[in-house]
Protein backbone atom coordinates (compact mmCIF):
# COMPACT_ATOMS: atom_id res chain seq x y z
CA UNK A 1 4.51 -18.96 -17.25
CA UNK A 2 5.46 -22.57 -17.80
CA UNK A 3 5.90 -23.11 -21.06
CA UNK A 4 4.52 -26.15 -23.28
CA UNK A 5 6.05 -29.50 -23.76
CA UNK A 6 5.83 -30.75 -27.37
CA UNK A 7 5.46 -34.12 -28.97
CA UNK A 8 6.57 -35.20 -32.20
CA UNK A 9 4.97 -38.31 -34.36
CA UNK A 10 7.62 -38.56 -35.90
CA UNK A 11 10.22 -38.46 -33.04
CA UNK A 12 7.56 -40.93 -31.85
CA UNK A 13 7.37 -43.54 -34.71
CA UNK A 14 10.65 -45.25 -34.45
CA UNK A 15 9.82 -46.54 -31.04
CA UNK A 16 6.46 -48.09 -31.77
CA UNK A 17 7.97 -50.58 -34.38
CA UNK A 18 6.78 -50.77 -38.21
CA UNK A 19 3.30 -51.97 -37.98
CA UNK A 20 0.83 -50.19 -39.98
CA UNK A 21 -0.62 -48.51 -37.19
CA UNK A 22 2.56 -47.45 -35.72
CA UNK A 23 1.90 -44.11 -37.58
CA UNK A 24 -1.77 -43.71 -36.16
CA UNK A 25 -0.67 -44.19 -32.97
CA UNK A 26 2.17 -41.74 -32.88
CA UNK A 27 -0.01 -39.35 -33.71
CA UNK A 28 -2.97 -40.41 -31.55
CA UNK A 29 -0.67 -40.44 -28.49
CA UNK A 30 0.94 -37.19 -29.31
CA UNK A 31 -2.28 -35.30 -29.79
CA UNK A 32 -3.50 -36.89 -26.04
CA UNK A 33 -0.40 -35.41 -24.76
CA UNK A 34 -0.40 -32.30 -26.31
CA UNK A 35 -3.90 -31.48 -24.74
CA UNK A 36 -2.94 -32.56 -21.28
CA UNK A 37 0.34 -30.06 -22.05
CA UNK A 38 -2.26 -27.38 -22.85
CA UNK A 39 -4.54 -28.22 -20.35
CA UNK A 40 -1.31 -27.39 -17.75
CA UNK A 41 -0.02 -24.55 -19.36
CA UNK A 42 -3.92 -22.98 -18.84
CA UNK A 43 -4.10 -24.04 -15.27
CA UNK A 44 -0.56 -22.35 -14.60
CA UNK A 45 -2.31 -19.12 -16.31
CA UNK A 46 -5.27 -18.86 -14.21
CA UNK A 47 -3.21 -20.13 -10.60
CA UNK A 48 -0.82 -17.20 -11.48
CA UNK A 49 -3.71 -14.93 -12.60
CA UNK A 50 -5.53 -15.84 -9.64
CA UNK A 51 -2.54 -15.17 -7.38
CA UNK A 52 -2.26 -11.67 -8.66
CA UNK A 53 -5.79 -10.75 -8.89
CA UNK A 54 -6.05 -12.17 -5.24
CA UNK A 55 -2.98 -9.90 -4.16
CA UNK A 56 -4.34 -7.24 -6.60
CA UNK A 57 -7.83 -6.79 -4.12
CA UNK A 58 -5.38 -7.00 -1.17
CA UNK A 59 -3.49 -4.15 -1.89
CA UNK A 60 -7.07 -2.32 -2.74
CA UNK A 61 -8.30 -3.08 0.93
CA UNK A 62 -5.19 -0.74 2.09
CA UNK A 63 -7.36 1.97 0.70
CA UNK A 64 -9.70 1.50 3.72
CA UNK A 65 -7.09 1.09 5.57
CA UNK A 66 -5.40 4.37 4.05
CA UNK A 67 -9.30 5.87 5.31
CA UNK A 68 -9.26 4.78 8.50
CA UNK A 69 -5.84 5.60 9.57
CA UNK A 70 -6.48 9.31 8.00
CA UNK A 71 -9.87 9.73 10.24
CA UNK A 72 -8.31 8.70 13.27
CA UNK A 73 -5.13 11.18 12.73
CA UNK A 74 -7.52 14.07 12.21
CA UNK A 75 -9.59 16.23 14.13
CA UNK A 76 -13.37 15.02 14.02
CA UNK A 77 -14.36 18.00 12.38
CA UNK A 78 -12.36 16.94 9.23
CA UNK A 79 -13.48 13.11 9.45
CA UNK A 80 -15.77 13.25 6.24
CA UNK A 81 -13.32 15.64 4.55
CA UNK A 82 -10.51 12.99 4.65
CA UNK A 83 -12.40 10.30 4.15
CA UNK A 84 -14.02 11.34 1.13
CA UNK A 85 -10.62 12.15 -0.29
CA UNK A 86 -9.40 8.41 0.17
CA UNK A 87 -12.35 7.85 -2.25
CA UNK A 88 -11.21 10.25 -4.45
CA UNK A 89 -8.09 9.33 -5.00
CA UNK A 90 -9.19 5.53 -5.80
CA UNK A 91 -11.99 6.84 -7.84
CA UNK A 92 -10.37 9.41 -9.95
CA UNK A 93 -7.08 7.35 -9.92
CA UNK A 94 -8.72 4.95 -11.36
CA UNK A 95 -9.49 6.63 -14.40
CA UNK A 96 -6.41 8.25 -14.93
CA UNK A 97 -4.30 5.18 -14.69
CA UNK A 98 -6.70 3.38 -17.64
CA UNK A 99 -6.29 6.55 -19.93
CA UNK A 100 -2.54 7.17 -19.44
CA UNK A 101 -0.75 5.73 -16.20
CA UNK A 102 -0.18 2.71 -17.44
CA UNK A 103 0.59 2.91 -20.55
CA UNK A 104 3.40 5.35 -19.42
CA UNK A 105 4.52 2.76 -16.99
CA UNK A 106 4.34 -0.25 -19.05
CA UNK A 107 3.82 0.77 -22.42
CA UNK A 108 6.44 -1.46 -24.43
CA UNK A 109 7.86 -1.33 -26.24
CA UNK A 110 8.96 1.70 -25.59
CA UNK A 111 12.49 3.99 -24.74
CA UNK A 112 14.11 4.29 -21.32
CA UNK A 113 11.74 7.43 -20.15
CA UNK A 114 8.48 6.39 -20.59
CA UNK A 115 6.20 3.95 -22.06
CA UNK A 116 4.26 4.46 -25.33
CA UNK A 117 1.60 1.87 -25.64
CA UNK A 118 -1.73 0.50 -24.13
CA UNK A 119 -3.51 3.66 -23.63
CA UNK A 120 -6.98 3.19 -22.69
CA UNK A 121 -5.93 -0.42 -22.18
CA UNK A 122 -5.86 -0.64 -25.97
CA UNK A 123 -4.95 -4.32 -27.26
CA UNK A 124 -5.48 -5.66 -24.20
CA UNK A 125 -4.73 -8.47 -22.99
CA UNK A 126 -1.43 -9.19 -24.69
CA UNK A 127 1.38 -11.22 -24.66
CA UNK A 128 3.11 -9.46 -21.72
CA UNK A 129 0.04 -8.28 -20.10
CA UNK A 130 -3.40 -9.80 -18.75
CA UNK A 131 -6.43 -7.33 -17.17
CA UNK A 132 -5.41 -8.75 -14.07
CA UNK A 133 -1.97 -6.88 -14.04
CA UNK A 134 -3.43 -3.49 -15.00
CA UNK A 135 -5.54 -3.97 -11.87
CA UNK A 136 -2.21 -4.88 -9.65
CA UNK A 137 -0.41 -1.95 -10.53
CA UNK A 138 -3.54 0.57 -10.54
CA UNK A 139 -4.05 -0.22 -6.58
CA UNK A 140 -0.61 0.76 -6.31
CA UNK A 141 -1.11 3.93 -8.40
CA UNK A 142 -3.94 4.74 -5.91
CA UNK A 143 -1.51 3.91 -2.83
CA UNK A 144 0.83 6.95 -3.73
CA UNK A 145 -1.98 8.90 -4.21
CA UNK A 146 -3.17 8.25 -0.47
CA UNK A 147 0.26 8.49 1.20
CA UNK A 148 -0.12 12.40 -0.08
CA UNK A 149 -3.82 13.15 0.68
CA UNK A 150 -3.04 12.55 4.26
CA UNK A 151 -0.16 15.20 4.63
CA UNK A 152 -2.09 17.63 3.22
CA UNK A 153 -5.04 16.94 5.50
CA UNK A 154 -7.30 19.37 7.49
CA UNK A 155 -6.52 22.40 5.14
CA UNK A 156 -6.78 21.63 1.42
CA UNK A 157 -9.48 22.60 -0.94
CA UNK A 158 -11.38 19.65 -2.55
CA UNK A 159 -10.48 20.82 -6.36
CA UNK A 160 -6.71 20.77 -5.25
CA UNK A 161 -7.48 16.81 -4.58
CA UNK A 162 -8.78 16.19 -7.60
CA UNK A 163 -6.43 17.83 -9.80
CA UNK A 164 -3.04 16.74 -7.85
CA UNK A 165 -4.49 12.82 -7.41
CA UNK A 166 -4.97 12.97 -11.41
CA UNK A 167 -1.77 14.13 -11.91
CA UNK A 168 0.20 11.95 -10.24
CA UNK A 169 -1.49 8.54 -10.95
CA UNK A 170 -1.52 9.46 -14.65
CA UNK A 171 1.82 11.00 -14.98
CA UNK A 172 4.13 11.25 -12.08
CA UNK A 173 3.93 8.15 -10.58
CA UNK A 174 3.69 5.87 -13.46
CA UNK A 175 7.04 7.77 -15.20
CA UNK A 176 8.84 6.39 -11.81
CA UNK A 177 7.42 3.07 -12.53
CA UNK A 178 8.97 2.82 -15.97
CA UNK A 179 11.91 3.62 -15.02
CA UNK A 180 12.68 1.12 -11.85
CA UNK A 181 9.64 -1.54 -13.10
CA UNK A 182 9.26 -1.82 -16.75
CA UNK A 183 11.85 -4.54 -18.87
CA UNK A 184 12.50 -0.63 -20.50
CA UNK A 185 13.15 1.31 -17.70
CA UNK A 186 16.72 2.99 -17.56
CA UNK A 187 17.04 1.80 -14.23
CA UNK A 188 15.10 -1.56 -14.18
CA UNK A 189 16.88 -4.62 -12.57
CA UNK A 190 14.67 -6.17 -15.15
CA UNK A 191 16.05 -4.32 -17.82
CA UNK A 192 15.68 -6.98 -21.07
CA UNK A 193 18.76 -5.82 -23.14
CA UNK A 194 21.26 -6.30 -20.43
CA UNK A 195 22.02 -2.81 -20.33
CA UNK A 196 21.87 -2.71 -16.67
CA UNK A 197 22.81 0.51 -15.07
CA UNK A 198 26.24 -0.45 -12.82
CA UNK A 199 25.46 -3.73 -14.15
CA UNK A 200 22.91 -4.61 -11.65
CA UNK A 201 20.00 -2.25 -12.33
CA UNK A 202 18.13 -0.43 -9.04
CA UNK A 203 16.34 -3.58 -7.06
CA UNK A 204 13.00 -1.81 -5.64
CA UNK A 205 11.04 -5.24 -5.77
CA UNK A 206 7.49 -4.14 -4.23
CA UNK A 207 8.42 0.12 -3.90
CA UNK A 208 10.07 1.75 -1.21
CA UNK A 209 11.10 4.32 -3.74
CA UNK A 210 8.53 3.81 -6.32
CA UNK A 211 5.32 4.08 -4.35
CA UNK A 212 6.35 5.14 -0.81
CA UNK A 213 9.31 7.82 -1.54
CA UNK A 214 6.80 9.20 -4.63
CA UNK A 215 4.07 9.46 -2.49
CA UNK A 216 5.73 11.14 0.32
CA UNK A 217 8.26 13.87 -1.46
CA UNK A 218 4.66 14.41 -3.16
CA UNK A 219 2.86 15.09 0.13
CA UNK A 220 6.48 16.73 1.90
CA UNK A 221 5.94 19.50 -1.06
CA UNK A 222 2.10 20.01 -0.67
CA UNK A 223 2.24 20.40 3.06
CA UNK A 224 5.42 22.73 2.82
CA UNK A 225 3.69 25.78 0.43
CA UNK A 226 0.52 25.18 2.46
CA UNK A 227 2.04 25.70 5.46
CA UNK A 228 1.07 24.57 8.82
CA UNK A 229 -2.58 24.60 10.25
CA UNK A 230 -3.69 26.94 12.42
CA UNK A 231 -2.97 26.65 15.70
CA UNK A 232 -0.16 23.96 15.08
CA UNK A 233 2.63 26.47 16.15
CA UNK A 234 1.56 28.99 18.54
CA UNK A 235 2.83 32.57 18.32
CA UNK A 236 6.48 31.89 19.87
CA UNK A 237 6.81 28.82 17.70
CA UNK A 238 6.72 26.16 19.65
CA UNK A 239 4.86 23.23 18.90
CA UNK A 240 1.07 22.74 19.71
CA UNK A 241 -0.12 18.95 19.25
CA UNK A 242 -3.09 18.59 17.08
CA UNK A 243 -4.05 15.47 17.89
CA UNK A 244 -6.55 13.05 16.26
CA UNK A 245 -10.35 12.42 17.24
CA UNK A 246 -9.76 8.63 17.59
CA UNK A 247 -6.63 6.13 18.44
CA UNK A 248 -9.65 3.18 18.06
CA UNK A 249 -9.58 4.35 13.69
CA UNK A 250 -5.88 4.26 13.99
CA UNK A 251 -5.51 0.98 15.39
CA UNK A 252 -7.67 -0.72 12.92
CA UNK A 253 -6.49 1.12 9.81
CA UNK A 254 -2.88 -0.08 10.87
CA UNK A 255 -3.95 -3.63 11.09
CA UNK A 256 -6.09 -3.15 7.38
CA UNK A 257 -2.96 -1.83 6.26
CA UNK A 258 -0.59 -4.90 7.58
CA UNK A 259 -3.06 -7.55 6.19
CA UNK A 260 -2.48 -5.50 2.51
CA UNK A 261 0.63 -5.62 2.62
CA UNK A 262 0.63 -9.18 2.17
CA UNK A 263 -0.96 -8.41 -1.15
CA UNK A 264 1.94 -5.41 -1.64
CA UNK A 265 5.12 -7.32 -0.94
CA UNK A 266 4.38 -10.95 -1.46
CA UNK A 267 2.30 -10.53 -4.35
CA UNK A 268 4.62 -8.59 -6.04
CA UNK A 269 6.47 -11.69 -7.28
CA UNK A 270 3.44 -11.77 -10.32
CA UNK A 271 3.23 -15.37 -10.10
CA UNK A 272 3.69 -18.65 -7.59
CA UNK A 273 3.56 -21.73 -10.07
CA UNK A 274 7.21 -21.60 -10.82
CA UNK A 275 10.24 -24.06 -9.93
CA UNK A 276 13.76 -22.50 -9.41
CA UNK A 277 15.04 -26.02 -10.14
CA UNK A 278 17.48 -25.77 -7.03
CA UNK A 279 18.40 -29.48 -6.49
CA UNK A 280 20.28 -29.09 -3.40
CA UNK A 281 16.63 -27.76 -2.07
CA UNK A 282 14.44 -30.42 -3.54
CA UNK A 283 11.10 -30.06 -5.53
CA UNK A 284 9.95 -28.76 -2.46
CA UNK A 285 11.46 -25.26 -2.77
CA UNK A 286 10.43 -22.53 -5.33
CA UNK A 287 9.18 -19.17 -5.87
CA UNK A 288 6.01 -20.19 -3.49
CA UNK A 289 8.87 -20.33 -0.86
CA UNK A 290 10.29 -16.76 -1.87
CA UNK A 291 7.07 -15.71 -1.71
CA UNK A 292 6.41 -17.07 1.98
CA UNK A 293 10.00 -15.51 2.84
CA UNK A 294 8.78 -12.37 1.54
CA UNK A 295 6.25 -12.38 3.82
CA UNK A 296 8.18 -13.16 6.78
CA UNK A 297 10.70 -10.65 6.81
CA UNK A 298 7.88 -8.14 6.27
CA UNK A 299 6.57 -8.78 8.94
CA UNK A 300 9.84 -8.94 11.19
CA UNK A 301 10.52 -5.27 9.93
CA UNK A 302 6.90 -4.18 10.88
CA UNK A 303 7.05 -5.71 14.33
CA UNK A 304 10.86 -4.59 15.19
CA UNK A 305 10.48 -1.19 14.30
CA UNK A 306 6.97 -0.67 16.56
CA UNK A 307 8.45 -2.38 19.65
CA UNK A 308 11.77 0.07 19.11
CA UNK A 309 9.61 2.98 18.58
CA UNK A 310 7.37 1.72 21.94
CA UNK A 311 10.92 1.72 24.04
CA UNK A 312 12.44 4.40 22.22
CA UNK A 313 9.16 6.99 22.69
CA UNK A 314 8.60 5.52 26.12
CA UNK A 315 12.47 6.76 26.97
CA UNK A 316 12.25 10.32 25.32
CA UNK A 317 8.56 11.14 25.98
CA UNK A 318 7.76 9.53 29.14
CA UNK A 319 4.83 7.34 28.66
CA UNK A 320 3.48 4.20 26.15
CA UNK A 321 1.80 5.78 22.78
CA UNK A 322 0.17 3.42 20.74
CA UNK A 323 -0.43 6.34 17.83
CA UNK A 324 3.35 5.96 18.14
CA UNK A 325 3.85 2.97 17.78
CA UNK A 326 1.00 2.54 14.80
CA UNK A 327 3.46 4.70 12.39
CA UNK A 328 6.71 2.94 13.33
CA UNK A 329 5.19 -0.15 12.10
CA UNK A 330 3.85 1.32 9.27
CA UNK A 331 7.66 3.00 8.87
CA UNK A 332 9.35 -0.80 8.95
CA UNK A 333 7.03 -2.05 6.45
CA UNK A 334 7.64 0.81 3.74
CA UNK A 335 11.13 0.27 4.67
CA UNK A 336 11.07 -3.18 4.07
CA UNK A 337 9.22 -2.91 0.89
CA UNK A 338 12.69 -2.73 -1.23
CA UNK A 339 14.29 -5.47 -0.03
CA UNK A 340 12.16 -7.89 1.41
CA UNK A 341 12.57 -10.51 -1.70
CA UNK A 342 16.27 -10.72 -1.57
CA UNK A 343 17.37 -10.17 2.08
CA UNK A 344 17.65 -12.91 5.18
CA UNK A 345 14.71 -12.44 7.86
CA UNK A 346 17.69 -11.53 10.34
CA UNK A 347 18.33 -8.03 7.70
CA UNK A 348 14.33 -7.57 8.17
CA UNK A 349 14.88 -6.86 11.88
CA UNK A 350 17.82 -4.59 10.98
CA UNK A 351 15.66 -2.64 9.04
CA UNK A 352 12.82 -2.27 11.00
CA UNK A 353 15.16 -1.34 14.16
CA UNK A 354 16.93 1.58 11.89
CA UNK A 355 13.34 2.40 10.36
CA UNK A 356 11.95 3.46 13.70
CA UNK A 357 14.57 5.77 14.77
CA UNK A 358 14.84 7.21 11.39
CA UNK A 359 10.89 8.37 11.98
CA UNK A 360 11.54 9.88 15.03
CA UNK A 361 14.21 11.55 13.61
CA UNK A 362 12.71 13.24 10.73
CA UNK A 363 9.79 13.68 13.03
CA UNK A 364 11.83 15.73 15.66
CA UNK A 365 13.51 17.71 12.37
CA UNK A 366 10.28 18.49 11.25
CA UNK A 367 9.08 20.01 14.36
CA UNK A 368 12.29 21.98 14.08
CA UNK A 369 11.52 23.17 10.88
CA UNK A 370 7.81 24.17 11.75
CA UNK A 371 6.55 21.47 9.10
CA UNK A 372 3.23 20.41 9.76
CA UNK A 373 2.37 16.91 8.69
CA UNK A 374 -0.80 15.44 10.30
CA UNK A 375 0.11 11.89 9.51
CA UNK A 376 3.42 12.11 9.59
CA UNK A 377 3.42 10.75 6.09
CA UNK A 378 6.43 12.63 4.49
CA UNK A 379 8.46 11.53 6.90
CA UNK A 380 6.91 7.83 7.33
CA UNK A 381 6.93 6.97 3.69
CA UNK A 382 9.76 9.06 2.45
CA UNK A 383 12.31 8.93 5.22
CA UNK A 384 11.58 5.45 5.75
CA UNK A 385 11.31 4.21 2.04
CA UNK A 386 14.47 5.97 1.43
CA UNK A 387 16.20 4.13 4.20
CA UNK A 388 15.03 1.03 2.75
CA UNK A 389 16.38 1.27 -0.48
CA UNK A 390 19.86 1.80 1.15
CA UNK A 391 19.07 -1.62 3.12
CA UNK A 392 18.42 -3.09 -0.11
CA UNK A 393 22.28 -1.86 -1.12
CA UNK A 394 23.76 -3.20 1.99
CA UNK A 395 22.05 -6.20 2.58
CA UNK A 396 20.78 -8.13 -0.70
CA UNK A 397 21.77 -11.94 -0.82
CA UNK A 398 23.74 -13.22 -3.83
CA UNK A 399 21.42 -16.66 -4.31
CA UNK A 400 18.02 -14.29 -3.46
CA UNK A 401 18.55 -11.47 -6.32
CA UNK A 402 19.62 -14.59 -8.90
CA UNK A 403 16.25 -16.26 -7.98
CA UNK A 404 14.26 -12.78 -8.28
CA UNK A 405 15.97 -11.15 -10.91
CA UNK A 406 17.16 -14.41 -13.13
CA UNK A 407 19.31 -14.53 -16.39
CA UNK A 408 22.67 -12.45 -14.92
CA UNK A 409 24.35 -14.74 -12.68
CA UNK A 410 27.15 -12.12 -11.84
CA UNK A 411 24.90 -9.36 -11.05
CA UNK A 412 26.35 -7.47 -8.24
CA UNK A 413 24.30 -7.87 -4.52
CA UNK A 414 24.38 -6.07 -1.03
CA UNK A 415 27.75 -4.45 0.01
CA UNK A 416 27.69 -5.96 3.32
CA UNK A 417 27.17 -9.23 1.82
CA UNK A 418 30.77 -9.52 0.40
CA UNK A 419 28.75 -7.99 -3.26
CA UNK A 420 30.56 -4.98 -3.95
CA UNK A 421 29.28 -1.49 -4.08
CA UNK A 422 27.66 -1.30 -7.30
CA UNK A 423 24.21 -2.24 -6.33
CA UNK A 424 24.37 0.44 -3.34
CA UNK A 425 25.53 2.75 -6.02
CA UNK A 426 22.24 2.28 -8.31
CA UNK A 427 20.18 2.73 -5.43
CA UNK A 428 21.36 5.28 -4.08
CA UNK A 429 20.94 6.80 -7.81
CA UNK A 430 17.26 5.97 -7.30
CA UNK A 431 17.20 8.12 -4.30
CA UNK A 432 18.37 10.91 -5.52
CA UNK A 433 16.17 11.09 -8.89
CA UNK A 434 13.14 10.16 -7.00
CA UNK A 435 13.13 13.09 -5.24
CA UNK A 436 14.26 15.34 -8.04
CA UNK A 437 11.86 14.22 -10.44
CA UNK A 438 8.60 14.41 -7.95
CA UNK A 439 10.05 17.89 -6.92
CA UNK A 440 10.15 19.00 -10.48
CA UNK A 441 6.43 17.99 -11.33
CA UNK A 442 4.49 18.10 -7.82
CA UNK A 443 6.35 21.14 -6.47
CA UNK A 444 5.51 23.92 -9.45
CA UNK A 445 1.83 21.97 -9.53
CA UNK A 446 1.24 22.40 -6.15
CA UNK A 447 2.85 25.92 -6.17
CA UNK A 448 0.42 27.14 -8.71
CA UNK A 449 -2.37 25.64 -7.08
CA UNK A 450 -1.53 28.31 -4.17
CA UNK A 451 -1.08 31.05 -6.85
CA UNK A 452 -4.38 30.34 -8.12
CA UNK A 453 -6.04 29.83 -4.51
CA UNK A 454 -7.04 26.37 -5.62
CA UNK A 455 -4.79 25.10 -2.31
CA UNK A 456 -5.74 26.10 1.04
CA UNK A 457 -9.27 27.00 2.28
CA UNK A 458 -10.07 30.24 3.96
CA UNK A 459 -9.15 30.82 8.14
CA UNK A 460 -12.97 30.60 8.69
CA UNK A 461 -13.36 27.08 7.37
CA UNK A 462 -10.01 25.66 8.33
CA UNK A 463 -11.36 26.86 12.13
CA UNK A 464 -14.83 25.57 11.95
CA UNK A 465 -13.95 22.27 10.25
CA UNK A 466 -14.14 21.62 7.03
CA UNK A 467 -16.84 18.67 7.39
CA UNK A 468 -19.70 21.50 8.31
CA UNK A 469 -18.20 24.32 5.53
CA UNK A 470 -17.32 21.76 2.44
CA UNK A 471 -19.21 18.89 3.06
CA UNK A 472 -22.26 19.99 4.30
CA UNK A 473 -22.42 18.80 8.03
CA UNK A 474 -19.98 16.69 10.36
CA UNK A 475 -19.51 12.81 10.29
CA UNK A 476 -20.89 12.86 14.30
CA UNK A 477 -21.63 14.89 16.39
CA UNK A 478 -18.59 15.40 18.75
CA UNK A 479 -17.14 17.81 21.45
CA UNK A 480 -13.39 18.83 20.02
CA UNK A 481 -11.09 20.05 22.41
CA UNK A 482 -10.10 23.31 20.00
CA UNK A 483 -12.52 25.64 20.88
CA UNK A 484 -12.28 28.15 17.66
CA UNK A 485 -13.86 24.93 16.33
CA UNK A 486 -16.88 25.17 17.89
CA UNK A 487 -20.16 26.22 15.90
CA UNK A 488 -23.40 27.09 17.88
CA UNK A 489 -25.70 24.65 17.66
CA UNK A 490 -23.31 21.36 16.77
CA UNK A 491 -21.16 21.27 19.70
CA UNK A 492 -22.22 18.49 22.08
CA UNK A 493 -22.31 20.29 25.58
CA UNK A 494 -23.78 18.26 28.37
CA UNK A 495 -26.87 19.96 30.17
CA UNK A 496 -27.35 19.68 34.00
CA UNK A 497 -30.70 19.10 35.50
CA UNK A 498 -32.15 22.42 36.62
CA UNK A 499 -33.07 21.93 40.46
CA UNK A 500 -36.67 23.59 41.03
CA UNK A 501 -37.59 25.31 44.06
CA UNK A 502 -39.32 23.16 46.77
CA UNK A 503 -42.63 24.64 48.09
CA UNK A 504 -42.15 25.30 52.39
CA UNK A 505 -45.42 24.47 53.84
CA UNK A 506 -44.07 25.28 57.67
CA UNK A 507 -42.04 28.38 56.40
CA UNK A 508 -43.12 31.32 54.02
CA UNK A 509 -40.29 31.05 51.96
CA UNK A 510 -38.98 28.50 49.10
CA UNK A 511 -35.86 27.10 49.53
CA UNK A 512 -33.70 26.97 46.28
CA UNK A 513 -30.85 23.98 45.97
């Protein structure tokens, strides 16, 4: 926030002369210009709050697009299943990020582990914190919280949703937040002490690790003790596609999802009204240009890594998939998440061209490995977002991190980039306790959700679809191409005209068509 410019009478009073007013109007003119000062400091709070509460409702509308995608990935007789989940995990995330998620994130302050204060959103606003960035991070919260719900899809119990979309908004995600976020965090680039860890701190600016690698080790763990749908691997093992009701749903929750990302990346700067005071750039050039190059190279990693994937699967599978090509452009823009406020738009294209091979990698592993993912989601969001927190190592720009991450001027930057290999060191320290902290807490939770039979529904409803077993009837009625799906009386068959017989006046006998 721009801070206020003071005026002082009697700083003032020796250049208005010794007349007997000269006092008066010292103070007269300083008290004009200390309301226009406050009068600018208040517009630069509500531009910035607006910013972020604008962003904030962007990264909310990936929840639809987090619904759509889902639906279209399933088959139709889970559509209402999955889509009711999405609301779920807004809903109940929702309330367990005001009780405890954020004050575990952002509770300071607070020790290296985990925050301490603002639970319930107690003593709100503050100092450090307006309503408007409570609402920021909870659509993020909620994001995680989606990536898993779809790699559990088509075979969880509704209770399981509840309980593992509580947990991790409230506890799991928002520890991960402190850590790589919060001006406590062991790990923060932000880090206020100085104390930075290889004295650069871990540089996830909008969550490759924090969102997209939580979210997916989350889902890689739920899908792995479920095990595999029925029917997805056939009695010699080989692999049986599932595939989804509708490519139309997946095509226009990928776009919903690429217009919040503008909201995810860009608007995770906080605020635009700030100068970086760069004269050999002119008043022309600040952080509303950092935030415009954010945007750019987002979008250069989305669009490189679906036209590689569009070659690349055209080359291996034979034919154009536009599924296909939906998740590699979802994989370069959780890729690019890390990085995309310190590298050049040239590294962008780099990492959306390594992003897309990287999901087709995992994705032929997984197949391997007889994991069944229906949206691919472990691998998209935790392959990927892994991958770009390495980028973020190699390819960080010395003048980008001292504009993002201010007050260290010899903080170390991307290995490739003549920076050392410091910051690749702290991120690939990120890595590495990402997925050993969301293994410790989602793994046993999701384990004794199959010990208690809270996990998995029965063979019976899994085959018949849990939209007509859970949910009491299907979203539309359909005909679905697995036919242990089928239910008398909801399966759309098409009926032929019955030809009647034609009466014969010349001839005895009726001829029958």
């Amino acid at each position: 926030m721009a801070s206020a410019v003071t005026c002082s009478a009697a700083d003032l009073l020796p250049h208005l002369g010794g007349s007997a007013n000269a006092t008066a109007a010292a103070e007269f003119i300083c008290g004009r210009f200390t309301a226009v000062s406050e009068y600018l400091t208040n517009t630069t709070y509500a531009v910035d709050n607006t910013y972020l509460l604008f962003s904030a409702y962007l990264v909310f509308a990936m929840q639809l697009g987090f619904a759509m995608l889902c639906a279209g990935s399933v088959r139709a007789k889970n559509t209402m299943n999955i889509m009711l989940t999405n609301v779920l995990d807004a809903a109940a995330g929702g309330l367990s990020y005001y009780l405890f998620g954020f004050a575990f994130a952002f509770g300071a302050p607070s020790n290296g582990f985990i925050g301490k204060h603002f639970f319930g959103l107690k003593e709100f606003p503050s100092p450090s914190f307006d309503y408007s960035y409570f609402l920021y991070q909870w659509a993020f919260a909620i994001a995680a919280a989606g990536i898993t719900s779809g790699s559990i899809a088509e075979r969880t119990q509704f209770v399981a949703y509840l309980i593992y979309s509580s947990f991790l908004t409230g506890f799991v995600y928002p520890i991960v937040s402190h850590w790589f976020w919060s001006g406590d965090g062991w790990a923060s680039a932000s880090k206020t002490d100085g104390n930075l860890l290889f004295g650069s701190g871990v540089i996830d600016f909008a969550g490759s690790g924090v969102v997209h690698m939580v979210g997916g080790i989350a889902g890689l763990w739920g899908a792995f003790i479920e095990g595999p749908r029925i029917g997805r691997f056939d009695r010699t093992g080989r692999s049986v596609a599932l595939r989804g009701h509708s490519a139309s749903l997946v095509v226009l929750g990928t776009f919903l999802l690429w217009f919040g990302w503008y909201g995810f990346n860009p608007g995770s700067f906080l605020t635009i009204l700030k100068s970086y005071n760069d004269s050999s750039k002119g008043t022309y050039y600040g952080q509303w240009s950092a935030i415009g190059r954010t945007a750019v190279t987002t979008t250069l990693a989305g669009c490189t890594a679906a036209l590689t994937t569009l070659f690349s699967k055209r080359l291996l599978v034979g034919h154009w998939n536009v599924i296909d090509v939906c998740n590699g452009l979802l994989g370069g823009f959780a890729a690019i998440t890390s990085g995309c406020a310190v590298v050049e738009p040239w590294a962008a294209i780099v990492c959306g061209f390594v992003a897309a091979w990287v999901l087709i990698g995992f994705n032929k592993l997984a197949v391997k490995l007889k994991y069944d993912d229906p949206l691919e989601a472990a691998q998209l969001h935790g392959g990927c977002g892994s991958w770009g927190i390495i980028l973020t190592g190699l390819f960080a720009k010395k003048t980008y991190v001292n504009e993002v991450y201010p007050g260290f001027p010899d903080r170390p930057y991307g290995l490739l980039m003549g920076g050392g290999g410091k910051l690749l060191g702290a991120q690939i320290i990120q890595v590495v306790v990402i997925i050993g902290w969301v293994s410790a807490t989602m793994g046993p939770l999701f384990y004794l959700l199959h010990k208690f039979k809270l996990l998995r529904i029965c063979r019976e409803d899994e085959e018949a679809g849990m939209d007509l077993t859970r949910h009491g009837g299907f979203a539309y009625l359909y005909h679905d191409e697995d036919e242990g799906s089928s239910m008398p009386g909801f399966k759309m068959t098409r009926i032929e005209p019955t030809n009647t017989p034609t009466p014969d006046h010349h001839n005895s006998r009726s001829v029958v068509v």
